[in-house]
N, C-alpha and C. Protein backbone atom coordinates (compact mmCIF):
# COMPACT_ATOMS: atom_id res chain seq x y z
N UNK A 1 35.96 4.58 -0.73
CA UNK A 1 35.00 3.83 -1.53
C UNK A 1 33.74 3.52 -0.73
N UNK A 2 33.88 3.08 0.75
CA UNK A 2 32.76 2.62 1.44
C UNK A 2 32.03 3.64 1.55
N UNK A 3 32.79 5.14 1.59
CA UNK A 3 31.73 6.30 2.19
C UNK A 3 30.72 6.66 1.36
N UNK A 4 31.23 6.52 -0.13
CA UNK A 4 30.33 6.99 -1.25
C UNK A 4 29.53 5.69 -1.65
N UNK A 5 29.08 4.54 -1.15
CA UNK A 5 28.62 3.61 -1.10
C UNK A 5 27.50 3.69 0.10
N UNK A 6 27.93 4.05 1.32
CA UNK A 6 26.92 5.07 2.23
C UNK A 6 25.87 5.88 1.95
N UNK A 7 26.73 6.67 0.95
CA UNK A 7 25.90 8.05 0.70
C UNK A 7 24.89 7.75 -0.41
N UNK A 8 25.06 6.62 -0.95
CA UNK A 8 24.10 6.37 -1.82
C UNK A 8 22.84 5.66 -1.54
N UNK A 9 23.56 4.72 -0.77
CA UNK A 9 22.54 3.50 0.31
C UNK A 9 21.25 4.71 1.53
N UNK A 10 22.19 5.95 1.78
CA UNK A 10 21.12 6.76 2.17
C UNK A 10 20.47 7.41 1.92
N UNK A 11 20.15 7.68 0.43
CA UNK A 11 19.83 8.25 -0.03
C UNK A 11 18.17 8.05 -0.79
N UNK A 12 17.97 6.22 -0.46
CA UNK A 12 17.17 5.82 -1.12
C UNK A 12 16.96 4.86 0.28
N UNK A 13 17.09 5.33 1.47
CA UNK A 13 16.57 4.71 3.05
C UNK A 13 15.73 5.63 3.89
N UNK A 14 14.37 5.06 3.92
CA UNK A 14 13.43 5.72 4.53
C UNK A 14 13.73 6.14 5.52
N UNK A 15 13.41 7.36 6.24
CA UNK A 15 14.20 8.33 7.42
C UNK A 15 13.14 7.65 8.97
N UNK A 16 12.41 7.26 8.30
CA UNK A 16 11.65 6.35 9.95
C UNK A 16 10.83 5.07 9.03
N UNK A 17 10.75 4.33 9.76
CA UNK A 17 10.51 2.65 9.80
C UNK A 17 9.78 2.17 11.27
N UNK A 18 9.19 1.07 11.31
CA UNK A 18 8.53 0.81 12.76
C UNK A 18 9.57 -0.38 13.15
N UNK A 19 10.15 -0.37 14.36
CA UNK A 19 10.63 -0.98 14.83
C UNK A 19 9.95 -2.46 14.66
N UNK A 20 9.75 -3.19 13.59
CA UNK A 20 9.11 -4.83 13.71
C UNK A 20 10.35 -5.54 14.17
N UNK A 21 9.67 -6.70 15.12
CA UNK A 21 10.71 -7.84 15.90
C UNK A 21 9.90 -9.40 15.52
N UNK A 22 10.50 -10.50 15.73
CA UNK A 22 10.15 -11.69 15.16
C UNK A 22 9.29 -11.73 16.27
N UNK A 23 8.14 -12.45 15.90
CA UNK A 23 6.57 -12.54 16.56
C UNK A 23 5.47 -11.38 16.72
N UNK A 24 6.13 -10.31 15.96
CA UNK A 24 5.10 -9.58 15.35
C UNK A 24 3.68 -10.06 14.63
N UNK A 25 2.81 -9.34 14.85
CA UNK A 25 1.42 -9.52 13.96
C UNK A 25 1.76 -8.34 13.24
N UNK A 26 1.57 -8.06 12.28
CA UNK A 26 1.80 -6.84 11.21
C UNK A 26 0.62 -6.64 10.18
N UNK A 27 0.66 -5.59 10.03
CA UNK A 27 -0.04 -5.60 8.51
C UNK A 27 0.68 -4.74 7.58
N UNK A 28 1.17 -5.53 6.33
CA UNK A 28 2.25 -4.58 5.89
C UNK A 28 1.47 -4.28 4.24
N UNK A 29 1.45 -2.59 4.48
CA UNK A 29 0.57 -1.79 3.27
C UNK A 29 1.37 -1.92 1.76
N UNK A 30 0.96 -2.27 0.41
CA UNK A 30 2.11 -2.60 -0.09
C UNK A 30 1.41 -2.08 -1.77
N UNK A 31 2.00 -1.28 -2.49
CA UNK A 31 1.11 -0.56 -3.48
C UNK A 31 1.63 -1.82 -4.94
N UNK A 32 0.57 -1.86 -5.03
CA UNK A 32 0.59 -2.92 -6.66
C UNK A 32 0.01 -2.29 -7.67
N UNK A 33 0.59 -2.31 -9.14
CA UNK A 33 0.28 -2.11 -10.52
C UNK A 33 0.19 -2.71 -11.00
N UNK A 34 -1.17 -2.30 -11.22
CA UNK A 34 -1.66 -3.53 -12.47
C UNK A 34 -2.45 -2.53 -13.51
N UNK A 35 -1.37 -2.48 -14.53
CA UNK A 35 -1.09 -1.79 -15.99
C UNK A 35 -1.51 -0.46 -15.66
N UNK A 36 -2.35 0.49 -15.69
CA UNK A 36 -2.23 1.79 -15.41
C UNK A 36 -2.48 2.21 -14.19
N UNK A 37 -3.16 1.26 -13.68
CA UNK A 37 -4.12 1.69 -12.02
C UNK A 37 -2.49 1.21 -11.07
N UNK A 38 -2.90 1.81 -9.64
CA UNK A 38 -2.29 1.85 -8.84
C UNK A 38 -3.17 1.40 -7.66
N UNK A 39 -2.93 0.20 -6.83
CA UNK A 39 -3.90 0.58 -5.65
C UNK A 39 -3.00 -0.14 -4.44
N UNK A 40 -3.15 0.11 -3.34
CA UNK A 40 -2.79 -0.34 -1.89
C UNK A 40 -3.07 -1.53 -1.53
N UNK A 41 -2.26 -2.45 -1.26
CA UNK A 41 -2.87 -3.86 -1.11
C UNK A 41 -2.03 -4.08 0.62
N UNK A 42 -3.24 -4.93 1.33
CA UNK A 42 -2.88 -5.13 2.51
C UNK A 42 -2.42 -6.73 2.75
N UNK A 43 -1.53 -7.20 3.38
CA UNK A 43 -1.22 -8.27 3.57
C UNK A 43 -0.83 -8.74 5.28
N UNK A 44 -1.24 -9.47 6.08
CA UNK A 44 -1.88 -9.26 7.72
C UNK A 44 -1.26 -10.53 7.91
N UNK A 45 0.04 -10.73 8.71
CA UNK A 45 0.51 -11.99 9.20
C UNK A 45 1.51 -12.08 10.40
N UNK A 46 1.99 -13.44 10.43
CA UNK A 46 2.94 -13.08 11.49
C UNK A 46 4.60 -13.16 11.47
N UNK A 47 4.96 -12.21 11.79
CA UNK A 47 6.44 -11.95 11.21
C UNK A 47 7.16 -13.37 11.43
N UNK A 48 8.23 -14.04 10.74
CA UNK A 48 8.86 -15.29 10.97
C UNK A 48 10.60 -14.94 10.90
N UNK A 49 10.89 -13.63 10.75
CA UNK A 49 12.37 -13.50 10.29
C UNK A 49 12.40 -11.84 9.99
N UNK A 50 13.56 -11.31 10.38
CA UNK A 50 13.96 -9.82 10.56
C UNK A 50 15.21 -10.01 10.29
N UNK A 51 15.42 -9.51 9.38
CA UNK A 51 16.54 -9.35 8.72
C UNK A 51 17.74 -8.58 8.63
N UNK A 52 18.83 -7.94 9.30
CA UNK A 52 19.38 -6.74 8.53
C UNK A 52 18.35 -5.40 9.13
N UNK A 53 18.65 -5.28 10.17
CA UNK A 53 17.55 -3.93 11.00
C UNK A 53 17.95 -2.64 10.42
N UNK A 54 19.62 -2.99 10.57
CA UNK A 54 20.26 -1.38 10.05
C UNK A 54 20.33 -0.97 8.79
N UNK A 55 20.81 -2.26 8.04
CA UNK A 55 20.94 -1.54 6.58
C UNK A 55 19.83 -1.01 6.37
N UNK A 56 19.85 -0.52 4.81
CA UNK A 56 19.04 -0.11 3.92
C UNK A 56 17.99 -1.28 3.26
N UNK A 57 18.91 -2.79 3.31
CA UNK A 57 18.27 -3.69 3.04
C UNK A 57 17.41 -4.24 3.29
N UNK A 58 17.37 -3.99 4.95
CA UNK A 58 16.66 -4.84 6.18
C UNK A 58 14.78 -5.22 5.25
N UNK A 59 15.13 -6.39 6.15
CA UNK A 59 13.66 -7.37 5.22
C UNK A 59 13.14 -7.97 6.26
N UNK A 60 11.56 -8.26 6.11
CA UNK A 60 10.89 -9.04 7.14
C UNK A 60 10.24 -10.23 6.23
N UNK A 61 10.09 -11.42 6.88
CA UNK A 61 9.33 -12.16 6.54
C UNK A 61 8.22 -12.64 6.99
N UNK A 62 6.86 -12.63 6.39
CA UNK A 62 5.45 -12.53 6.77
C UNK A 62 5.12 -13.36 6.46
N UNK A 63 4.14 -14.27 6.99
CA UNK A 63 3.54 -15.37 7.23
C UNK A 63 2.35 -15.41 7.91
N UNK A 64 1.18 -15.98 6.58
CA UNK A 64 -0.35 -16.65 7.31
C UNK A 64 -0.70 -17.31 6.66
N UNK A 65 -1.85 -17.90 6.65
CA UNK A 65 -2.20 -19.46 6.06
C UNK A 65 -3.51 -18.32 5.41
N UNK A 66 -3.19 -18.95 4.25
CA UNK A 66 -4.36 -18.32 3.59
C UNK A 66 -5.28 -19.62 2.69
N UNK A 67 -6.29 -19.88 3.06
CA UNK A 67 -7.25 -21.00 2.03
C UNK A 67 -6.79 -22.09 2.39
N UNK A 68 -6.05 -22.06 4.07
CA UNK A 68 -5.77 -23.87 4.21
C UNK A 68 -4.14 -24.09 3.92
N UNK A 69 -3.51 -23.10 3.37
CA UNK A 69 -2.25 -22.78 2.81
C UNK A 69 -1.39 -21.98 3.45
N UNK A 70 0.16 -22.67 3.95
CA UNK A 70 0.75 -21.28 4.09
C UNK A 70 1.45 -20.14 3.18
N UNK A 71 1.26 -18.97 3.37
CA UNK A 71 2.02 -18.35 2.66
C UNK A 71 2.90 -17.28 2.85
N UNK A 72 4.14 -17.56 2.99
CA UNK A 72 5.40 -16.34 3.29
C UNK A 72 5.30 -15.45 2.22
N UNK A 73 5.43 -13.85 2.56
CA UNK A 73 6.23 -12.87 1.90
C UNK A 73 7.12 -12.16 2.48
N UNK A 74 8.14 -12.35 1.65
CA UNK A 74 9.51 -11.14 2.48
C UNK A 74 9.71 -9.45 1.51
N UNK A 75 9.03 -9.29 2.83
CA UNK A 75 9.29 -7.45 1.55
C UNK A 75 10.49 -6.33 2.69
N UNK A 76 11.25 -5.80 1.30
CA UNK A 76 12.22 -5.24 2.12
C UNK A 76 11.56 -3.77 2.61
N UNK A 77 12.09 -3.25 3.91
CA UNK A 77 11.23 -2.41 4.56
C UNK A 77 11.57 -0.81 4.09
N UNK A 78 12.87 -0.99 2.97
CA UNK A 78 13.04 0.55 2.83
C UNK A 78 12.52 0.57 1.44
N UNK A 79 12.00 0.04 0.85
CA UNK A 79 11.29 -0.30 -0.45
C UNK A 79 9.94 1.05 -0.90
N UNK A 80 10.33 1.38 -2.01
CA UNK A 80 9.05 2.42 -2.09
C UNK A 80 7.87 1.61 -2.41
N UNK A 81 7.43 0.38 -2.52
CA UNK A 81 6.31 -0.20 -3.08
C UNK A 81 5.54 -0.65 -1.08
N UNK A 82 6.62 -0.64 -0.26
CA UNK A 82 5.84 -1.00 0.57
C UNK A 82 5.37 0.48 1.37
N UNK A 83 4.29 1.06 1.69
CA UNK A 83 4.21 2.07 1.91
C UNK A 83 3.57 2.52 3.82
N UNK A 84 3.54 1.26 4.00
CA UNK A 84 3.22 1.62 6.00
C UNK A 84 3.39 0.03 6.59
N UNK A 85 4.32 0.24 7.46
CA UNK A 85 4.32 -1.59 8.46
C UNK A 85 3.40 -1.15 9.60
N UNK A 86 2.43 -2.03 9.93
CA UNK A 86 1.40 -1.25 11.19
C UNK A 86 1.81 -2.51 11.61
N UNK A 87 1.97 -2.98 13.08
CA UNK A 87 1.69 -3.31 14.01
C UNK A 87 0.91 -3.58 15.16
N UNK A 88 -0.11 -4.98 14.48
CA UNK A 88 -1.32 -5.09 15.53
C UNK A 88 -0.61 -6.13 16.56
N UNK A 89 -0.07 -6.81 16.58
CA UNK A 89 -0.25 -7.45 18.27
C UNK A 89 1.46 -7.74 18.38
N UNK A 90 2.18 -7.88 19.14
CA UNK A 90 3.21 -8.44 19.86
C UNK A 90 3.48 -9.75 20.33
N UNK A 91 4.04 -10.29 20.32
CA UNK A 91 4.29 -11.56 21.10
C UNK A 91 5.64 -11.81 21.54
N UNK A 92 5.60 -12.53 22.82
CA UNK A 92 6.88 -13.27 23.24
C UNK A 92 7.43 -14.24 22.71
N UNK A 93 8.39 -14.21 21.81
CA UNK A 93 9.01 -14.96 21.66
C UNK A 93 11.15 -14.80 21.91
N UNK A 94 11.22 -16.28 21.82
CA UNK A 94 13.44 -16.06 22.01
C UNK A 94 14.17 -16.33 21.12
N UNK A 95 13.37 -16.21 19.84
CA UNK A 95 14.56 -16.51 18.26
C UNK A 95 14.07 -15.43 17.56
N UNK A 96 14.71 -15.14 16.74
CA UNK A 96 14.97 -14.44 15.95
C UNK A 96 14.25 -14.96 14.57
N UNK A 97 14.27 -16.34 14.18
CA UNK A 97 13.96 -16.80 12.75
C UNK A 97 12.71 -18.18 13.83
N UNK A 98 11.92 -17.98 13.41
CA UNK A 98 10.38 -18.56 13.87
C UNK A 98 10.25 -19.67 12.87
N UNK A 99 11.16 -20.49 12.30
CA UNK A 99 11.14 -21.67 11.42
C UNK A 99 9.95 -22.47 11.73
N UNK A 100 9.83 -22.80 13.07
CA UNK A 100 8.73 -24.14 13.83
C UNK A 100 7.97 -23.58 13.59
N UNK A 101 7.17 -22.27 13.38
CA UNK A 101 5.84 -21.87 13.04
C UNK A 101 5.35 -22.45 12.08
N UNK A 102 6.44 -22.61 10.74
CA UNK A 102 5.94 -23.18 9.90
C UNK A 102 4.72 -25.11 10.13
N UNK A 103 5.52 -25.61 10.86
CA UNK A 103 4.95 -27.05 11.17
C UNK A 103 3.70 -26.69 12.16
N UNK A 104 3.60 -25.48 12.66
CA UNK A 104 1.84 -25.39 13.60
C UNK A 104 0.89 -25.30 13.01
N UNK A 105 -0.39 -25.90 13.64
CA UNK A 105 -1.28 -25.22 12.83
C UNK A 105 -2.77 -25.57 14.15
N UNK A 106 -3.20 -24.54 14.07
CA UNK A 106 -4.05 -24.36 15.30
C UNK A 106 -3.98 -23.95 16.35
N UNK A 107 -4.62 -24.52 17.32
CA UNK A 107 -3.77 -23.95 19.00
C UNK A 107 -2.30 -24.15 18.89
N UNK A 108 -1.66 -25.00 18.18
CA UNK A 108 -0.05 -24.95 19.12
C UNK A 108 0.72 -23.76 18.38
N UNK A 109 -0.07 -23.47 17.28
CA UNK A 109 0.47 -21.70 16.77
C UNK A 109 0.55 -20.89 17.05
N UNK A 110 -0.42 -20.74 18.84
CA UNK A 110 -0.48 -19.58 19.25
C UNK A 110 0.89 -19.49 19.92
N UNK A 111 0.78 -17.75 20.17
CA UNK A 111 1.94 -16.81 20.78
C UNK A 111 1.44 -16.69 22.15
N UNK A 112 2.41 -15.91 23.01
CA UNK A 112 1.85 -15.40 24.04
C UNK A 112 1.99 -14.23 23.67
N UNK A 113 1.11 -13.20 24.02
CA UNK A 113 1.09 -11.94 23.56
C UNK A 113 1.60 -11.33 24.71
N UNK A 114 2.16 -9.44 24.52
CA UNK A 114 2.78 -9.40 25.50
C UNK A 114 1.99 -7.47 25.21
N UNK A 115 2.05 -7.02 26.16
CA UNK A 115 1.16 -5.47 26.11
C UNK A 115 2.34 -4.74 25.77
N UNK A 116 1.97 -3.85 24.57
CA UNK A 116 2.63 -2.80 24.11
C UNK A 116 2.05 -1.27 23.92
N UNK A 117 2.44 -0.16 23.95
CA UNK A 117 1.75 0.46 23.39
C UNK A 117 1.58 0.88 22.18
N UNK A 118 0.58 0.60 20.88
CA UNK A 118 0.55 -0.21 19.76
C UNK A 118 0.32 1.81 19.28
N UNK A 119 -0.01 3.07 19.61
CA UNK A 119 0.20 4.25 19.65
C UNK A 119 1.85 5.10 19.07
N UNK A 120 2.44 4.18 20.34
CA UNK A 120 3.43 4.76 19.97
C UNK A 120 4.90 4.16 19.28
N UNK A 121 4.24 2.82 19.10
CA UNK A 121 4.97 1.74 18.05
C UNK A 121 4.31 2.31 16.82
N UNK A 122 3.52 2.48 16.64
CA UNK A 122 3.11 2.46 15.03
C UNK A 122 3.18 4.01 14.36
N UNK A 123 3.21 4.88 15.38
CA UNK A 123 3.64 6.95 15.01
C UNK A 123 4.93 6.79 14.42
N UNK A 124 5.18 6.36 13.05
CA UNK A 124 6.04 6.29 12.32
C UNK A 124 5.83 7.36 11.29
N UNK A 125 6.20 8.38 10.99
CA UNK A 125 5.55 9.50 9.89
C UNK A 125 6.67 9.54 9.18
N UNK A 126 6.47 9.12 7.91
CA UNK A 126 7.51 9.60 6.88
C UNK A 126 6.98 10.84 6.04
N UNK A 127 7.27 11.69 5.82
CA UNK A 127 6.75 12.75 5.47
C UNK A 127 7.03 12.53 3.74
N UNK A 128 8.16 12.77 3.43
CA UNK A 128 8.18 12.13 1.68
C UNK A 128 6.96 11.31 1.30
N UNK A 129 6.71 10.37 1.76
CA UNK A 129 5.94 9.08 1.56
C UNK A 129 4.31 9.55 1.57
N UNK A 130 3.69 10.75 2.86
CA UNK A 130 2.59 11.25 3.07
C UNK A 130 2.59 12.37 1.52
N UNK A 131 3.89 12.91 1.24
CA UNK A 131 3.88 14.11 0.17
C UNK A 131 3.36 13.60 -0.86
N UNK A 132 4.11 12.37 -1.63
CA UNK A 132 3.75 11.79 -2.06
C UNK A 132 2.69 10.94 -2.51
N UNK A 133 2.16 10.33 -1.38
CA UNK A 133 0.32 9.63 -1.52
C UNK A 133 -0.31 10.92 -1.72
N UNK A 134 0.14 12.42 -1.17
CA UNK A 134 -1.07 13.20 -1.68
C UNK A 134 -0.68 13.80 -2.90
N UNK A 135 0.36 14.11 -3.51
CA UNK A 135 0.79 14.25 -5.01
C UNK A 135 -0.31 13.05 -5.91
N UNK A 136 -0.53 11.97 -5.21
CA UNK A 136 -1.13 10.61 -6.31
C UNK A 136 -2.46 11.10 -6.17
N UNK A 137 -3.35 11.42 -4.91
CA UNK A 137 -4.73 11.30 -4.72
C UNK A 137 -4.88 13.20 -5.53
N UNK A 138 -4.03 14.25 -5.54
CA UNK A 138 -3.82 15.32 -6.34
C UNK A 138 -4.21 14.93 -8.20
N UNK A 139 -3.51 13.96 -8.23
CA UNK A 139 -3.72 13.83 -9.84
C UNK A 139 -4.67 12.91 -10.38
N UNK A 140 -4.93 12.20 -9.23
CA UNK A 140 -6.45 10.97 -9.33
C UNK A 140 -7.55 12.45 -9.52
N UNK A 141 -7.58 13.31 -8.37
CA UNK A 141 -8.57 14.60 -8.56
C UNK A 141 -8.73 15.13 -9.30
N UNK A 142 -7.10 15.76 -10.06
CA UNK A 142 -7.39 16.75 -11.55
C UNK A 142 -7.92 15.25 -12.47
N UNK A 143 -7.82 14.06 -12.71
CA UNK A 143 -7.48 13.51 -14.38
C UNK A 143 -9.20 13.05 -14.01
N UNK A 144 -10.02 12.91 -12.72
CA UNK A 144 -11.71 13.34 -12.50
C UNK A 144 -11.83 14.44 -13.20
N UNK A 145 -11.40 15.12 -12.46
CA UNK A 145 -12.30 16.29 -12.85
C UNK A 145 -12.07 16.82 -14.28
N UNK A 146 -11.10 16.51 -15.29
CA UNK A 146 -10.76 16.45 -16.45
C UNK A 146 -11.34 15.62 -17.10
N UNK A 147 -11.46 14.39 -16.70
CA UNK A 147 -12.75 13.39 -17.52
C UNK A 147 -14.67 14.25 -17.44
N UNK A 148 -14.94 14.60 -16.25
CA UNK A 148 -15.89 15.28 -15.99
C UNK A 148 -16.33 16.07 -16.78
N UNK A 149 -14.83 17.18 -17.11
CA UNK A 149 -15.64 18.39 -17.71
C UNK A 149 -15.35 18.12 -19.34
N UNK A 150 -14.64 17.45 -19.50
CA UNK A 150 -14.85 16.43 -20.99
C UNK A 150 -16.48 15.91 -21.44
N UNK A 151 -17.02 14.89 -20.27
CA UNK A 151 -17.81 14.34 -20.51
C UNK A 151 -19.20 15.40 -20.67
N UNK A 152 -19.07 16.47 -19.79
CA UNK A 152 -20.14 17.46 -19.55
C UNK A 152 -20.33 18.41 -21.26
N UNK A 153 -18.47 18.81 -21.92
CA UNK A 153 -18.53 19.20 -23.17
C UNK A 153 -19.15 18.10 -24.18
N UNK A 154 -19.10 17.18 -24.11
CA UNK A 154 -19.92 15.87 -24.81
C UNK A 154 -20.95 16.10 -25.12
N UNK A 155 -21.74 16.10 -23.24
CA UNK A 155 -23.08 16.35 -23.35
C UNK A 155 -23.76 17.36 -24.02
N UNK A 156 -23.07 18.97 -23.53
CA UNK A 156 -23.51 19.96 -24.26
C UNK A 156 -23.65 19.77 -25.67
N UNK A 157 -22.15 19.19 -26.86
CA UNK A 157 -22.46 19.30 -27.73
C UNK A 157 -23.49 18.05 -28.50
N UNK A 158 -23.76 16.78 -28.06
CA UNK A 158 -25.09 15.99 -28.31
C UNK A 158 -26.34 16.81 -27.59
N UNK A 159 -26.71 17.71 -26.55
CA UNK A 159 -28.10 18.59 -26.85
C UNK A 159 -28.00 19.70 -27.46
N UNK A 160 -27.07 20.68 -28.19
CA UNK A 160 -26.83 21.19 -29.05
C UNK A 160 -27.64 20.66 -30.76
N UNK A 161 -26.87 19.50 -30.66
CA UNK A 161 -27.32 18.94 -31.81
C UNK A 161 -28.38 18.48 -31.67
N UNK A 162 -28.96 17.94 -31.15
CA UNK A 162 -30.70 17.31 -30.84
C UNK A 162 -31.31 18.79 -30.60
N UNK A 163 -31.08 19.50 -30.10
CA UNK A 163 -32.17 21.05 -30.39
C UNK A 163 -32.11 21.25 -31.42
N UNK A 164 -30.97 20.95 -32.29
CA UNK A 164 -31.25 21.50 -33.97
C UNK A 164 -31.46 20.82 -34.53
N UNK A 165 -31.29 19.50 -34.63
CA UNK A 165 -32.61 18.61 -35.19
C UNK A 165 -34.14 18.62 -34.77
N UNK A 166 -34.23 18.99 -33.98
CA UNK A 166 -35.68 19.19 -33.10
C UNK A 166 -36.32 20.49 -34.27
N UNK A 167 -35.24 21.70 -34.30
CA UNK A 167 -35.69 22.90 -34.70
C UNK A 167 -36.31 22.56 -36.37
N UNK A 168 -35.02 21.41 -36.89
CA UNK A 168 -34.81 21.38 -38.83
C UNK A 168 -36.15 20.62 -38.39
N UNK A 169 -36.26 19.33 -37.57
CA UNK A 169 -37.79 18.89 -37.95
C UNK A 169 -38.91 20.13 -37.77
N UNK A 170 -38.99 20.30 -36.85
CA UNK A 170 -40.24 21.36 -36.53
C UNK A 170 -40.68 22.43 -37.94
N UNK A 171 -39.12 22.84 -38.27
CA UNK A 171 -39.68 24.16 -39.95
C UNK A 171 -39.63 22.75 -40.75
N UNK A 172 -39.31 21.90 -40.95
CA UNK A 172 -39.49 21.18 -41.96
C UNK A 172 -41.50 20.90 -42.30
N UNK A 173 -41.77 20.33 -41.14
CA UNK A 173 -43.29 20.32 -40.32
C UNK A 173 -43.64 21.48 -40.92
N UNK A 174 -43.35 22.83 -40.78
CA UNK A 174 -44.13 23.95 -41.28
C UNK A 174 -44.34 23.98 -42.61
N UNK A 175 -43.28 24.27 -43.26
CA UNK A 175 -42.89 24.04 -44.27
C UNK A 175 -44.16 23.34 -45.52
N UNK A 176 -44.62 22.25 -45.09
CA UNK A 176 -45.13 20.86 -46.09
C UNK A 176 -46.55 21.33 -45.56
């Protein structure tokens, strides 16, 4: 029972992920719909909780003060809506769940940062995921260039018709 419970859980688990750890700075890329459009939305904070590294489940929780406000999001990392975890800065920290972050605010929020190489932390290539964004920016191109040559048959047939009104006035003009 567990194996075919495996095979399913892997089946829908991204084949590379970036190693994020609690005191991460991140920016995690995350695609939102809103009714037909599709677009990439970025969200830039500091990790507070890592969840479940191995499963399929594994989740981070993100945290920054936005407008004076804090605000957590936990997005799970094998998720097709989230589409790149980048990794801008590192920090030292010795827990795992960063609860007290919540009560800082100012200098006593800061981290100590610690040097990584942010190159070869973030060369995460999922190839499905790259196939994919270019399958989307593929059909953003044809349903252009299909509105285009729509709009261009438009045009032709409104100066079509204005030359032959141009023409019926002009013999009309002769005509009288």
């Amino acid at each position: 029972m567990s194996s075919v419970i495996n095979e399913i859980e892997q089946q829908f688990k991204k084949h590379a992920v970036v190693d994020v750890k609690s005191g991460d700075t991140v920016k995690v890329h995350q695609k939102i719909r809103e009714g037909n459009k599709e677009r990439i939305q970025i969200f830039e904070g500091l990790v507070i909780r890592v969840d479940r590294k191995t499963s399929h489940t594994a989740s981070i929780t993100v945290r920054r003060i936005a407008s004076g406000v804090g605000v957590e999001k936990t997005y799970l990392l094998h998720s097709p809506l989230v589409t790149k975890v980048e990794i801008v800065k590192r920090s030292k920290v010795r827990r795992n769940y960063l609860s007290y972050m919540r009560a800082r605010t100012g200098k006593s929020a800061r981290l100590t940062g610690m040097a990584f190489d942010k190159e070869a932390v973030n060369d995460v290539r999922d190839l499905k995921a790259e196939a994919e964004e270019e399958k989307l920016k593929e059909e953003v191109a044809k349903a252009a260039e299909a509105d285009a040559a729509k709009k261009a048959e438009e045009e032709a047939k409104l100066e079509a018709k204005a030359t032959e009104a141009l023409a019926n006035r002009k013999s009309d003009g002769e005509e009288e």
